[in-house]
C-alpha atoms as a PDB file:
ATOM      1  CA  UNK A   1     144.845 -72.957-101.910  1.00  0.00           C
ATOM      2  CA  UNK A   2     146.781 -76.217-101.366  1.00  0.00           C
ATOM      3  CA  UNK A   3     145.366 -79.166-102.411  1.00  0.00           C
ATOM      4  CA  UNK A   4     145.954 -82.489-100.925  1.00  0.00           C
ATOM      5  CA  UNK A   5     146.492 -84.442-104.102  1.00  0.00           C
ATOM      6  CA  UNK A   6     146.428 -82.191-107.310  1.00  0.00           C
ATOM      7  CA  UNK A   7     147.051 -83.819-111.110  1.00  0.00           C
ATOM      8  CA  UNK A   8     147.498 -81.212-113.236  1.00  0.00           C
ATOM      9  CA  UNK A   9     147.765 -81.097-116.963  1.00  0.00           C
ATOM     10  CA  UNK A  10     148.343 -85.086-117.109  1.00  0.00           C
ATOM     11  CA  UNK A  11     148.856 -86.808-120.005  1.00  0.00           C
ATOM     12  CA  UNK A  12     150.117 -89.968-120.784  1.00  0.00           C
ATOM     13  CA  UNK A  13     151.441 -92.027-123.699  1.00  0.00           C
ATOM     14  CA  UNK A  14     152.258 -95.516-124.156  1.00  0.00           C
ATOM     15  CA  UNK A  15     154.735 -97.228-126.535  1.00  0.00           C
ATOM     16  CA  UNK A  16     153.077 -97.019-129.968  1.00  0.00           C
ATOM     17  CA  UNK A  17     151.485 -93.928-129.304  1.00  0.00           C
ATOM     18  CA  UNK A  18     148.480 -95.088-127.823  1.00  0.00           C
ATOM     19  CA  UNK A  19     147.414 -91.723-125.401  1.00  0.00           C
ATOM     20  CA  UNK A  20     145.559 -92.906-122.149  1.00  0.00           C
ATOM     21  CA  UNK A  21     145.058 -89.374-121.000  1.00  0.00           C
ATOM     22  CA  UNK A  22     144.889 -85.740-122.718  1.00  0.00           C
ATOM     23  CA  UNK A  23     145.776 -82.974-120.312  1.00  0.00           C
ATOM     24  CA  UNK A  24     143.454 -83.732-117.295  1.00  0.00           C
ATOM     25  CA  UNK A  25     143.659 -82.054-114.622  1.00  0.00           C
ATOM     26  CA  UNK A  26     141.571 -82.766-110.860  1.00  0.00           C
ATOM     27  CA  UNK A  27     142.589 -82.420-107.488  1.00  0.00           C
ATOM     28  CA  UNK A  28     141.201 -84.195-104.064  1.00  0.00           C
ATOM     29  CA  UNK A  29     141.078 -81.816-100.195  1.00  0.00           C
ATOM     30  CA  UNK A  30     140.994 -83.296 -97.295  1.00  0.00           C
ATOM     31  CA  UNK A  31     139.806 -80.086 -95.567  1.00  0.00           C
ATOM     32  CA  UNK A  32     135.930 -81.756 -96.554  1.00  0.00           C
ATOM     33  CA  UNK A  33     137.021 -84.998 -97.096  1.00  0.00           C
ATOM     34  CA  UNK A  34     134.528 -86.331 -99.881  1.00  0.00           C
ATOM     35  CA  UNK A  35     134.091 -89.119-102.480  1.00  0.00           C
ATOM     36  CA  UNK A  36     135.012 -88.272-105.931  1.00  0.00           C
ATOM     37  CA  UNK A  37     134.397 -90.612-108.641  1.00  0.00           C
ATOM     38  CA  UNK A  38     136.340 -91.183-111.539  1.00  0.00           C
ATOM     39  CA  UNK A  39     133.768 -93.129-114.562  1.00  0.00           C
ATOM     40  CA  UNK A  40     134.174 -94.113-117.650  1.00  0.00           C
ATOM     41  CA  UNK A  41     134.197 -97.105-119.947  1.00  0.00           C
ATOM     42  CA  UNK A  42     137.217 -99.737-120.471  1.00  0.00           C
ATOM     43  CA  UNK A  43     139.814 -97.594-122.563  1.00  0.00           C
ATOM     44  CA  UNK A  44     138.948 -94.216-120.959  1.00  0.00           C
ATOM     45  CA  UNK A  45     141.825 -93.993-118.743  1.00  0.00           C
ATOM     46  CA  UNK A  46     140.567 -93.806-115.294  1.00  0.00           C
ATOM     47  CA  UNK A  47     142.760 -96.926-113.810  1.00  0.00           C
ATOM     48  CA  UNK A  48     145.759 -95.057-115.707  1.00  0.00           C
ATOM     49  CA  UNK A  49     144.735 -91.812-113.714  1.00  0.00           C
ATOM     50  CA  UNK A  50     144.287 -93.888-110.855  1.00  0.00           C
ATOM     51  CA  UNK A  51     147.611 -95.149-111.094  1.00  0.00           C
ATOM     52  CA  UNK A  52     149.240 -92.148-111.412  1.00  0.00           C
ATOM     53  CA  UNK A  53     147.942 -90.578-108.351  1.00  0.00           C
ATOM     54  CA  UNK A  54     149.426 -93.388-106.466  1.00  0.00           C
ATOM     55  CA  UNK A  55     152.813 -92.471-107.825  1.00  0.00           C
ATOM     56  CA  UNK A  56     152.970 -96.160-109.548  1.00  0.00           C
ATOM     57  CA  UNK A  57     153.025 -94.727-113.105  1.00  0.00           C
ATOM     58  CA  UNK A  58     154.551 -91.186-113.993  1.00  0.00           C
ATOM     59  CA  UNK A  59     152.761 -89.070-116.403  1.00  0.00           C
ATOM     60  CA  UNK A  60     154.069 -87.648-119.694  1.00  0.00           C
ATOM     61  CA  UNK A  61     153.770 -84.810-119.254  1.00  0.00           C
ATOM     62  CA  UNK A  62     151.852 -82.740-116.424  1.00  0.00           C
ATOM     63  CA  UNK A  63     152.586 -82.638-112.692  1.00  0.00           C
ATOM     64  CA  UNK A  64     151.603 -84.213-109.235  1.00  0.00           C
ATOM     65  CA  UNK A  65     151.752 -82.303-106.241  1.00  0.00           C
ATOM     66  CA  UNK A  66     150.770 -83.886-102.606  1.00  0.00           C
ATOM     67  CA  UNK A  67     150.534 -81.414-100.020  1.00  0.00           C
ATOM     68  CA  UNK A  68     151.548 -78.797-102.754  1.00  0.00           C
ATOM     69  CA  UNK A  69     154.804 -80.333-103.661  1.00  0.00           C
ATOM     70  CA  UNK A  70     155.587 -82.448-106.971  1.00  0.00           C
ATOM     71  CA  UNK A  71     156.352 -85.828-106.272  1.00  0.00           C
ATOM     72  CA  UNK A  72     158.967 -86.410-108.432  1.00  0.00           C
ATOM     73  CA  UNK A  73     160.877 -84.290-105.787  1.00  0.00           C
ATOM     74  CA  UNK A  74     160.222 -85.998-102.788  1.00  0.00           C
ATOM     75  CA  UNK A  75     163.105 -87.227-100.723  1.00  0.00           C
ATOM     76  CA  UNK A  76     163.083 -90.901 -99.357  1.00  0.00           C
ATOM     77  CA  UNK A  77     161.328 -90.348 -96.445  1.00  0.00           C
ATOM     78  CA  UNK A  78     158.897 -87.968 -98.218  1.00  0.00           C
ATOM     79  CA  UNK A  79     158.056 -90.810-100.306  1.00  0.00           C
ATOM     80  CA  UNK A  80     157.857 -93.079 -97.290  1.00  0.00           C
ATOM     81  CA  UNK A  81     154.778 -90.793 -95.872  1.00  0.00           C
ATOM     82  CA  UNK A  82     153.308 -91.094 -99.111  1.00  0.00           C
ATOM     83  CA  UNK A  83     152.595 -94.729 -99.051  1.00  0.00           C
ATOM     84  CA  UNK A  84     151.561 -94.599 -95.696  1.00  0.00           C
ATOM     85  CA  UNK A  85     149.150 -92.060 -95.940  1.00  0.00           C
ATOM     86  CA  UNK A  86     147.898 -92.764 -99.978  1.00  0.00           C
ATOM     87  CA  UNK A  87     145.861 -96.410 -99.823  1.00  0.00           C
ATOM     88  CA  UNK A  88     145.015 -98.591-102.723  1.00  0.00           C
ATOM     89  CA  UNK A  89     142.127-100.954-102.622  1.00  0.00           C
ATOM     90  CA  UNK A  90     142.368-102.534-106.005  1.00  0.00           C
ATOM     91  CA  UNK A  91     139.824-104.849-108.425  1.00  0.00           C
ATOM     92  CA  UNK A  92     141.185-108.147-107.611  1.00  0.00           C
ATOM     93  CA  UNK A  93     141.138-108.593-103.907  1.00  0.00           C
ATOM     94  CA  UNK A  94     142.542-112.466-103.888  1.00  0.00           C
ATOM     95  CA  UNK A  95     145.643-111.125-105.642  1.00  0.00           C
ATOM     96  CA  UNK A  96     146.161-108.549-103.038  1.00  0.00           C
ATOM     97  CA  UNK A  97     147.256-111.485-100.737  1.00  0.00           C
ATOM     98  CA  UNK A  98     149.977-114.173-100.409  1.00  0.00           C
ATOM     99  CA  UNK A  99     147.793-117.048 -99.836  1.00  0.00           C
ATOM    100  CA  UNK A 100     150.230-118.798 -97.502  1.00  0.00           C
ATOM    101  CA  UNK A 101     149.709-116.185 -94.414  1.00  0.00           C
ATOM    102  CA  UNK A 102     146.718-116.028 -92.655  1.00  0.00           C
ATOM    103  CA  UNK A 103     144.917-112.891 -92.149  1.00  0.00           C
ATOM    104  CA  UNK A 104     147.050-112.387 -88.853  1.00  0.00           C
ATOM    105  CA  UNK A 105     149.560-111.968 -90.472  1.00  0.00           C
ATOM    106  CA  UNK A 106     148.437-109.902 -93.620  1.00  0.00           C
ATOM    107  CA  UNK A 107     147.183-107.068 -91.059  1.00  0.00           C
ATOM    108  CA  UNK A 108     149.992-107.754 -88.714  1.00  0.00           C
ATOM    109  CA  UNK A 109     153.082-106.802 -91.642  1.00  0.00           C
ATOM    110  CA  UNK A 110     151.618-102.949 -91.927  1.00  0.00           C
ATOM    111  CA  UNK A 111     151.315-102.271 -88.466  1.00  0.00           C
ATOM    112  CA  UNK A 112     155.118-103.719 -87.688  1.00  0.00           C
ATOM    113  CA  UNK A 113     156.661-101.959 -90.682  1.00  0.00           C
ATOM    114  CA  UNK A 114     155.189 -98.445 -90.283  1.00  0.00           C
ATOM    115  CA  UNK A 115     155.417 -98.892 -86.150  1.00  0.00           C
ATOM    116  CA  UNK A 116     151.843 -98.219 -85.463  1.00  0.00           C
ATOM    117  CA  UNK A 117     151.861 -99.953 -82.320  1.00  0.00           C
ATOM    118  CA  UNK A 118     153.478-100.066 -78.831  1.00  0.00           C
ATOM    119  CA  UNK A 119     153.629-104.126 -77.830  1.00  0.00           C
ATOM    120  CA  UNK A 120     151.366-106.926 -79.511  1.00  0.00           C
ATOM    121  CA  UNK A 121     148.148-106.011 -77.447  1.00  0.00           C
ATOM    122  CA  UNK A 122     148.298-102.725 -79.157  1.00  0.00           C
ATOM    123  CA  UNK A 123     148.388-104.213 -82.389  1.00  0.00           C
ATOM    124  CA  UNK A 124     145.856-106.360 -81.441  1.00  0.00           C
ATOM    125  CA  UNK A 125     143.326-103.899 -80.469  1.00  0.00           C
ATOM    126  CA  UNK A 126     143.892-101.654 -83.486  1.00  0.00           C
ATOM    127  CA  UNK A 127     143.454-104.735 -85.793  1.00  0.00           C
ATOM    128  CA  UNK A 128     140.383-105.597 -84.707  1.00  0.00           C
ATOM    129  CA  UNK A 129     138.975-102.536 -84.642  1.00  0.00           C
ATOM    130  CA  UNK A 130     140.191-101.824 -88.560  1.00  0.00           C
ATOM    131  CA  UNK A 131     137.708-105.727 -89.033  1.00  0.00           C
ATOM    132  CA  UNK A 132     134.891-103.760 -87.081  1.00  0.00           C
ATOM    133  CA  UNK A 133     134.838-100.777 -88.933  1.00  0.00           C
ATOM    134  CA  UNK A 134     134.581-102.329 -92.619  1.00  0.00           C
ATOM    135  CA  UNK A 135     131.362-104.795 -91.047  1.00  0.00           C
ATOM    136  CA  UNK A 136     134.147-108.069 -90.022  1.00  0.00           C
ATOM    137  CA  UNK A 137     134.092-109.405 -87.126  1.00  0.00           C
ATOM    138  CA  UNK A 138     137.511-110.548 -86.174  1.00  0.00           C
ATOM    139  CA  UNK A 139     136.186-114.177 -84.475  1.00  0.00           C
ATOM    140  CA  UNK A 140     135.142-114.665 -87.746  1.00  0.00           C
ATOM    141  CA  UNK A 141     138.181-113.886 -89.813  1.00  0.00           C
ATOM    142  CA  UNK A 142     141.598-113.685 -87.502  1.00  0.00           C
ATOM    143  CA  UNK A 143     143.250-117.283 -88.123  1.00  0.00           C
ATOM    144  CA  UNK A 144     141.628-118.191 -91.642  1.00  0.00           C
ATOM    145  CA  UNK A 145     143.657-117.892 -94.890  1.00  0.00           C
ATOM    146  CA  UNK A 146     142.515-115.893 -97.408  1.00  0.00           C
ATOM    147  CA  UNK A 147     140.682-118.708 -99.466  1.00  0.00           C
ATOM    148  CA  UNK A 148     138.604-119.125 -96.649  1.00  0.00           C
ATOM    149  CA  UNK A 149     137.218-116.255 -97.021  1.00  0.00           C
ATOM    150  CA  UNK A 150     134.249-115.192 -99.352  1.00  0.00           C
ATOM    151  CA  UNK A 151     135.222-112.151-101.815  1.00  0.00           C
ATOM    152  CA  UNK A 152     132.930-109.670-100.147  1.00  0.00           C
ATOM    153  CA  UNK A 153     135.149-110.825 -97.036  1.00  0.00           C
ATOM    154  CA  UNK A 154     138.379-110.202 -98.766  1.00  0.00           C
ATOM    155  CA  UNK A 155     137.597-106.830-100.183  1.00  0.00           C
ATOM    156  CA  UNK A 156     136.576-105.623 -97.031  1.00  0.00           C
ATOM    157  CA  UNK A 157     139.801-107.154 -95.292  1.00  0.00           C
ATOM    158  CA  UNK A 158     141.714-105.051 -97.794  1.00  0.00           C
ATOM    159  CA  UNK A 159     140.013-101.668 -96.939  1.00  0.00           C
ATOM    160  CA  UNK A 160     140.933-103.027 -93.001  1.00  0.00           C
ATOM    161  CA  UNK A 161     144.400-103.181 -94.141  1.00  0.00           C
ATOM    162  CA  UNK A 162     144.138 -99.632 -95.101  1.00  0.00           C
ATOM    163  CA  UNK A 163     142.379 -98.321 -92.598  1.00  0.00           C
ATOM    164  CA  UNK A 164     145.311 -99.298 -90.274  1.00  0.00           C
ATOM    165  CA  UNK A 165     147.913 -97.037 -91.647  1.00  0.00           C
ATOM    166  CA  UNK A 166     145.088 -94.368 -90.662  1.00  0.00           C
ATOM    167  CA  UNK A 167     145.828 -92.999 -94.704  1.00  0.00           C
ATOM    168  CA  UNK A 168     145.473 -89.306 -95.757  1.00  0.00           C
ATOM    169  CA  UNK A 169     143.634 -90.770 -98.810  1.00  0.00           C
ATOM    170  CA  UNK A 170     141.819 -93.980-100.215  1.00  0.00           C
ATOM    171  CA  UNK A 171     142.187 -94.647-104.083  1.00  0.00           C
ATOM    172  CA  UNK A 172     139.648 -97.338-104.846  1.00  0.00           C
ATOM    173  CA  UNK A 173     139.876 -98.545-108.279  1.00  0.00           C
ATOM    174  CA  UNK A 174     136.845-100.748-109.538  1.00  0.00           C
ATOM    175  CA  UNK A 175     136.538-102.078-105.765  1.00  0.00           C
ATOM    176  CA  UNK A 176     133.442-103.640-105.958  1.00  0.00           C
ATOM    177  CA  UNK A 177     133.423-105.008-109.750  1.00  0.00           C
ATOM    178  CA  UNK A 178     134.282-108.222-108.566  1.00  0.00           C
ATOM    179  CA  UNK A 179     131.764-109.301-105.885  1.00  0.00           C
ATOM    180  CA  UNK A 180     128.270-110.738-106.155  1.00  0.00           C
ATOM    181  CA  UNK A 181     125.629-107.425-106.592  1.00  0.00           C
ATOM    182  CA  UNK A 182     124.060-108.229-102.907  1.00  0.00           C
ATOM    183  CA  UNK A 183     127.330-107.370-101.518  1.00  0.00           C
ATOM    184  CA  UNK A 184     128.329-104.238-103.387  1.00  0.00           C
ATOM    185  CA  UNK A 185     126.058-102.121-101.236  1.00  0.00           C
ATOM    186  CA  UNK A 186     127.664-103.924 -98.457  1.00  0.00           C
ATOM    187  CA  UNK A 187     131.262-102.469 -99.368  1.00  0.00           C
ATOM    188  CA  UNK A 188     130.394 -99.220-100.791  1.00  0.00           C
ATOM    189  CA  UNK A 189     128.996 -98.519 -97.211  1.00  0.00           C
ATOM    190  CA  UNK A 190     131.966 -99.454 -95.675  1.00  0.00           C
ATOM    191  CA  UNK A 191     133.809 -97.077 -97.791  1.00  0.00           C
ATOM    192  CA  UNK A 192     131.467 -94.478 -96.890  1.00  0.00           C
ATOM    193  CA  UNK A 193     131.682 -94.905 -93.341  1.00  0.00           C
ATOM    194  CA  UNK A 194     135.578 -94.340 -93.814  1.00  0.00           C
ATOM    195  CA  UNK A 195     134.965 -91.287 -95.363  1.00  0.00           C
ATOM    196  CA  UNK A 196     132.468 -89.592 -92.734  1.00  0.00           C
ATOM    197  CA  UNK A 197     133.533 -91.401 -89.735  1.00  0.00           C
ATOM    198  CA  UNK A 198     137.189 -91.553 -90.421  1.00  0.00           C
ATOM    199  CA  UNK A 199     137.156 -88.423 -92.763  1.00  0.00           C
ATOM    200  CA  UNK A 200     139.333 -89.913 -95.128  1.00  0.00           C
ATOM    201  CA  UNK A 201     138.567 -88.515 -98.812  1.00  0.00           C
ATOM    202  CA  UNK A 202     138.390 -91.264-100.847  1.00  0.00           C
ATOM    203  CA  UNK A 203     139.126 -91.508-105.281  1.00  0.00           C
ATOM    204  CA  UNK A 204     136.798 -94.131-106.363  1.00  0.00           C
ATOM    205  CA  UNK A 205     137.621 -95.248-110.185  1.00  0.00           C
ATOM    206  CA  UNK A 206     134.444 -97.490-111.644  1.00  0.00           C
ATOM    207  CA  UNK A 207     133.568 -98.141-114.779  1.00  0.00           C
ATOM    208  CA  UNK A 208     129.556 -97.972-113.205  1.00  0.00           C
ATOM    209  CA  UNK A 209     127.771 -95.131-113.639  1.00  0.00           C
ATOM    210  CA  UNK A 210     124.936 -96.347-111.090  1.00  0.00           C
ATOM    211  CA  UNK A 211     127.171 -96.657-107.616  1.00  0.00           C
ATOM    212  CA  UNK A 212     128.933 -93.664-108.443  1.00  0.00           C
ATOM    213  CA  UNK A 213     126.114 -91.455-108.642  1.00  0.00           C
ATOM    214  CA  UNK A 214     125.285 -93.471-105.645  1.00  0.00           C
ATOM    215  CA  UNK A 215     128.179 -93.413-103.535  1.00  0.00           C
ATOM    216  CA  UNK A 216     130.292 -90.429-104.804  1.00  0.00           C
ATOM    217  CA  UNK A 217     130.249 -86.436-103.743  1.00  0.00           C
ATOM    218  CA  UNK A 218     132.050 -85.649-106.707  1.00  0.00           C
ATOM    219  CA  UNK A 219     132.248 -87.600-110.190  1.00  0.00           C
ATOM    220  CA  UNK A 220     134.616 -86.679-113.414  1.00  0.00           C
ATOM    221  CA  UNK A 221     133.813 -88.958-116.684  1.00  0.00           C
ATOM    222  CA  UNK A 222     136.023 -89.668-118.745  1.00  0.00           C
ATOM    223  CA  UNK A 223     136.142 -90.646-122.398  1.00  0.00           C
ATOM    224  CA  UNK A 224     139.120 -91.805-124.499  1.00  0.00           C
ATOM    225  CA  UNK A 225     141.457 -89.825-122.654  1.00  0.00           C
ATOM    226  CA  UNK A 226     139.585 -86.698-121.938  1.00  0.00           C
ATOM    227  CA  UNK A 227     137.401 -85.520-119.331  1.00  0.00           C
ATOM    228  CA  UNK A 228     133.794 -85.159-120.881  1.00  0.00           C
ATOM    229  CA  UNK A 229     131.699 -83.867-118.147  1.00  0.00           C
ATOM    230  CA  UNK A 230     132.726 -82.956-114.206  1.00  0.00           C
ATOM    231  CA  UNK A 231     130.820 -82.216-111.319  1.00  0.00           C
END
């Protein structure tokens, strides 16, 4: 059976010899799309994992196939896809923006550089239904720079941004560490709602046990490296 994304036999060493992962191996379908979390403490190597299923760090030693096929042979355009259709919602949501555009702009960039849209009214239509569908209303958050916005606004506007390039899979690392408790619920919903409504499998890396017994399908601890326990 293909696999969507399958990491197999990863390991990875840093300069000095420090080893962030020993030979783990986990894959994510999108033939039932689910939630699989990746937990573990601060050292255990899930951001590193996470990282490496985006293609932004290579491995070791081990190999990473999308759609069966490793991706350190991917052509230009193959790698092109890929970032399309692999999303990141990362920790830090203010970093994730230049705070001199407004949010117009911000959603506007992905939809002109991947050509998701036929004329501006297009674009229009499928930002604001990317705000809907993460709980924004657009009234509320077209025209406003990104310090105008509270941090359960801007995480959610970064899962919008996502949601626009209509991605083949959502790797959320630590997405709602950073917000006040009252609205973690509020963005672990939305991601759930992508991944039933929008049946996008989703890779959610957290360093809390709680929301990812809560949220998750799927969840693979990890410890020092290693997985401990998977399930």
């Amino acid at each position: 059976m293909t696999h969507l994304l399958d990491l197999r036999n990863i390991t990875k060493r840093f300069k000095g010899g420090t080893v962030a992962l020993d030979n783990v191996s986990m894959w994510v379908d999108d033939e039932n799309p689910s939630i699989i979390a990746v937990a573990g403490e601060s050292g255990s190597g899930k951001t590193t994992l996470g990282l490496i299923a985006m293609n932004f760090l290579e491995p070791t030693s081990g190999e990473v196939l999308y759609k069966g096929k490793e991706l350190k042979r991917f052509s230009s355009q193959e790698l092109f896809d890929f970032r399309k259709e692999v999303q990141a919602v990362f920790q830090d949501p203010f970093a994730a923006y230049n705070p001199f555009y407004r949010v117009d702009h911000i959603l506007e960039v992905p939809v002109a550089n991947f050509k998701l849209a036929k004329g501006r009214a297009q674009a229009k239509e499928q930002i604001e239904k990317a705000l809907e569908s993460v709980g924004l209303r657009p009234n509320e958050i077209l025209g406003r720079f990104p310090h105008q916005l509270s941090g359960g606004q801007r995480q959610r506007l970064v899962v919008a941004r996502a949601l626009l390039l209509r991605p083949k899979l959502l790797v959320a690392d630590e997405p709602v560490s950073m917000v006040d408790a009252s609205l973690r619920a509020t963005i672990l919903e939305a991601l759930r709602t992508l991944n039933v409504d929008y049946q996008i499998p989703i890779l959610y890396i957290t360093h809390d046990l709680t929301t990812a017994y809560h949220v998750s399908d799927h969840i693979l601890i990890l410890y020092k490296g290693s997985v401990m326990e998977a399930g």
